[in-house]
Protein backbone atom coordinates (compact mmCIF):
# COMPACT_ATOMS: atom_id res chain seq x y z
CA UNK A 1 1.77 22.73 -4.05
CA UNK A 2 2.75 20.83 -0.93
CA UNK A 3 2.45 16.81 -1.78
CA UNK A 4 3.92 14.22 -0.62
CA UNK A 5 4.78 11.12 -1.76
CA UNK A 6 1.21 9.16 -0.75
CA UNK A 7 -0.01 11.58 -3.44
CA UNK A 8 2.14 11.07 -5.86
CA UNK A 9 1.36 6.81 -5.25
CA UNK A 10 -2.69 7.83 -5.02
CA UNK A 11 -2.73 9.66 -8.38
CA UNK A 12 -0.66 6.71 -10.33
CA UNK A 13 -3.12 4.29 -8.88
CA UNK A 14 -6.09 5.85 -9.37
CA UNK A 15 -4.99 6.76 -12.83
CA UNK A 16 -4.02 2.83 -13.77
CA UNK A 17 -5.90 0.64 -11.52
CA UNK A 18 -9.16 1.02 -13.44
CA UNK A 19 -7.73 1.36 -17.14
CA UNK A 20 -6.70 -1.38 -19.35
CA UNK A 21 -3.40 1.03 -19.86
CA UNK A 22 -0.57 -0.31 -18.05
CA UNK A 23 1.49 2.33 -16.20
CA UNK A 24 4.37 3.29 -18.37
CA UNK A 25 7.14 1.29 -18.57
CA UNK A 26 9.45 4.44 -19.41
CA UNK A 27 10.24 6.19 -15.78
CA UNK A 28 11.22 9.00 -18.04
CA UNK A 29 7.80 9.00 -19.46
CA UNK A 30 6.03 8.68 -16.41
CA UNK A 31 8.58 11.38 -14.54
CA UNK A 32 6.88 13.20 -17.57
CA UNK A 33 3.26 12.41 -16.83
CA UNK A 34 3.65 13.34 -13.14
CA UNK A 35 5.27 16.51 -13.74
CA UNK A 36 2.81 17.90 -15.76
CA UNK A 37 0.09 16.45 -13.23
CA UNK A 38 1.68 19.01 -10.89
CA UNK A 39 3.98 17.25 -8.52
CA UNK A 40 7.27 17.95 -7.31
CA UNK A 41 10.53 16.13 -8.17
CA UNK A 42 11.36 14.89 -5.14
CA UNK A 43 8.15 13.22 -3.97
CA UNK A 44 7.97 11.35 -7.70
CA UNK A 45 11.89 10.30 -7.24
CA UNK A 46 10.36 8.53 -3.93
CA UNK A 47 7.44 7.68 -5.24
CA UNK A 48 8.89 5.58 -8.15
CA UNK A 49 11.85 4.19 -5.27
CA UNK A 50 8.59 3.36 -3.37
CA UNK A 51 7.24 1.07 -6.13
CA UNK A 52 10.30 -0.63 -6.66
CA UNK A 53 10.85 -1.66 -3.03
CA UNK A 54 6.99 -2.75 -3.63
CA UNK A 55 8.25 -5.23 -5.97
CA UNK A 56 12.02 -5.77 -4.02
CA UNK A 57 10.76 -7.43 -1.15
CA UNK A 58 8.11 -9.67 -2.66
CA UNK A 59 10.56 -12.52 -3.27
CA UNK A 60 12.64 -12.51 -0.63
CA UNK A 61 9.83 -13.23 2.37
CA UNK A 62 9.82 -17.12 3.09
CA UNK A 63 7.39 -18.11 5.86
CA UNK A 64 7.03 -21.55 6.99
CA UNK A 65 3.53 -22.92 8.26
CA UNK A 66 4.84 -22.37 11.96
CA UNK A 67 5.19 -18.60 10.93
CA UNK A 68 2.01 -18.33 9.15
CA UNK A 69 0.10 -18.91 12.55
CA UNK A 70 1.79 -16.92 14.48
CA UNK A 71 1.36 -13.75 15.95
CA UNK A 72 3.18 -10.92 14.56
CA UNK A 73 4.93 -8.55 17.18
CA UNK A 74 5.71 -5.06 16.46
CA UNK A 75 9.37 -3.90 17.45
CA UNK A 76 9.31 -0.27 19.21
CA UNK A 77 9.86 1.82 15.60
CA UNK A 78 6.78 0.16 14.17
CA UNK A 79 4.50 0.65 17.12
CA UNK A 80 5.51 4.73 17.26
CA UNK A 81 4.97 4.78 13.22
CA UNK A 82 1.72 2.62 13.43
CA UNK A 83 -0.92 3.37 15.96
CA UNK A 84 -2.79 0.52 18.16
CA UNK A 85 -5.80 1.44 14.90
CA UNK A 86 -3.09 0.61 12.49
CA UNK A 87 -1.96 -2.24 13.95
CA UNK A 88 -5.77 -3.64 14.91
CA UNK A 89 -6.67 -3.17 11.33
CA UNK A 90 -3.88 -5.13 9.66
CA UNK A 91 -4.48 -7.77 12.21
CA UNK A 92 -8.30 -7.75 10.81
CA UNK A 93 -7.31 -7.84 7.22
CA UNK A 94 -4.80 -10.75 8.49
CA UNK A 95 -7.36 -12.25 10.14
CA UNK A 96 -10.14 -12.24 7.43
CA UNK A 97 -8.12 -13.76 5.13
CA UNK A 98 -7.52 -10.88 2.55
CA UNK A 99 -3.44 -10.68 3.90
CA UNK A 100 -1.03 -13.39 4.37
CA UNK A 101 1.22 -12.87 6.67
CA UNK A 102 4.22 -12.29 3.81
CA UNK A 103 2.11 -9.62 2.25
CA UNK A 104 1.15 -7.93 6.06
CA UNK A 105 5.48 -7.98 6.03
CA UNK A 106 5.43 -5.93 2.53
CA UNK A 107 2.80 -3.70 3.83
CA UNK A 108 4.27 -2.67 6.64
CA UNK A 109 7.84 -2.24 4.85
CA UNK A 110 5.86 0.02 2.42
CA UNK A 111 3.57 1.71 5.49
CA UNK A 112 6.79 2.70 6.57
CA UNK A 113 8.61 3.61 3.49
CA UNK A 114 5.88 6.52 3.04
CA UNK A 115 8.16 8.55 5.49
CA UNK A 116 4.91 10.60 6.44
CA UNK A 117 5.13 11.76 9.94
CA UNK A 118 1.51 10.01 10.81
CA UNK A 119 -0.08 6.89 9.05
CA UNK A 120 -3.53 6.65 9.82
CA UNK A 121 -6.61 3.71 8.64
CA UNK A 122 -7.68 4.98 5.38
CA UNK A 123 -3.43 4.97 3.96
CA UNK A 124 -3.44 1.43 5.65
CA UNK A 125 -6.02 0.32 3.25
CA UNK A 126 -4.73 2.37 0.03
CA UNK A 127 -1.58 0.86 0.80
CA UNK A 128 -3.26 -2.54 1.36
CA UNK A 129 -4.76 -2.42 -2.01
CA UNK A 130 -1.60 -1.60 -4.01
CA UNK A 131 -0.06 -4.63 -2.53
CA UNK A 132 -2.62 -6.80 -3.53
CA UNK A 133 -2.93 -5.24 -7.20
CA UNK A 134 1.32 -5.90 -7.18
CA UNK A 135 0.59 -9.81 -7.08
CA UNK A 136 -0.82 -11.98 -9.32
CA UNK A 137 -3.38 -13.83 -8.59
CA UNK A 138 -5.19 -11.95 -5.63
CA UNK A 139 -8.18 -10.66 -7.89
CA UNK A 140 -10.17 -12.29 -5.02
CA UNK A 141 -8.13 -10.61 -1.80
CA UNK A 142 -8.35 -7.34 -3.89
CA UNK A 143 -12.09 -7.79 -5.04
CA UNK A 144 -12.99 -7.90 -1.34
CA UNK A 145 -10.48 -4.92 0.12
CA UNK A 146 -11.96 -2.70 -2.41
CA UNK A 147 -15.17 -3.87 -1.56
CA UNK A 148 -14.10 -2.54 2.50
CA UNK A 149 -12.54 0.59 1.82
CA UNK A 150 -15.97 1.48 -0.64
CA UNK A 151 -18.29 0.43 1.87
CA UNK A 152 -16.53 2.44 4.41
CA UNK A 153 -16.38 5.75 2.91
CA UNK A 154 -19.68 6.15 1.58
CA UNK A 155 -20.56 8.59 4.23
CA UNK A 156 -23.87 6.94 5.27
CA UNK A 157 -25.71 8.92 7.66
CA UNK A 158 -27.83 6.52 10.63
């Protein structure tokens, strides 16, 4: 089974997000779980290193309001990791008021984190919505991601 570790973050998340369970506290537990669920040691090891830098970097992103309202330029490793569609739609989500510009900094630390050789739209928005679950208080911000990546995948036919 070939997985990486956006798999490995898709399963826990889809496993917890809708439960009242919270995700094990235990890593051995959970190494447990995800074993048996089929995946690989490696890609949990970076999976679980990927949800601690999720939580890592939360505190230590100051903005002032100068730095809120401006415009966020991408150095020359971000722009050949995240495509112009990337980029567009995290200046959208900016832009519409479901990111702040400290949690558009954590996503793209995480975006990259995922090591995957291409990041495309729809990992943008899973990734979107596990930052937002992190933090307290963005029921809202979440509510109406959720409410964009659903509406997007339905599949409608015109």
């Amino acid at each position: 089974m070939k997985e990486n570790v956006f798999d490995v973050l898709m399963y826990l998340f889809e496993t917890y997000v809708d439960t009242e369970e919270e995700p094990e506290a235990d890593q051995h537990e959970l190494r447990t779980e995800l074993s048996k669920a089929g995946f690989g040691d490696h890609e949990i090891d970076r999976a679980l290193d990927w949800l601690d830098g999720l939580t890592d970097h939360q505190d230590s992103l100051i903005f002032n309001t100068q730095t809120a309202h401006g415009t966020r330029i991408y150095n020359d490793f971000e722009t050949q990791r995240l495509d112009a569609s990337c980029r567009g739609y995290i200046s959208y989500l900016e832009q519409i008021g479901i990111l702040s510009p400290p949690q558009r900094e954590i996503l793209i630390d995480r975006l990259l984190a995922l090591e995957t050789p291409d990041i495309d739209v729809d990992q943008v928005k899973w990734v979107v919505l596990m930052v937002l679950f992190s933090q307290p208080g963005q029921e809202l911000a979440y509510a109406r991601m959720e409410d964009l990546v659903f509406e997007e995948n339905t599949g409608a036919v015109h």
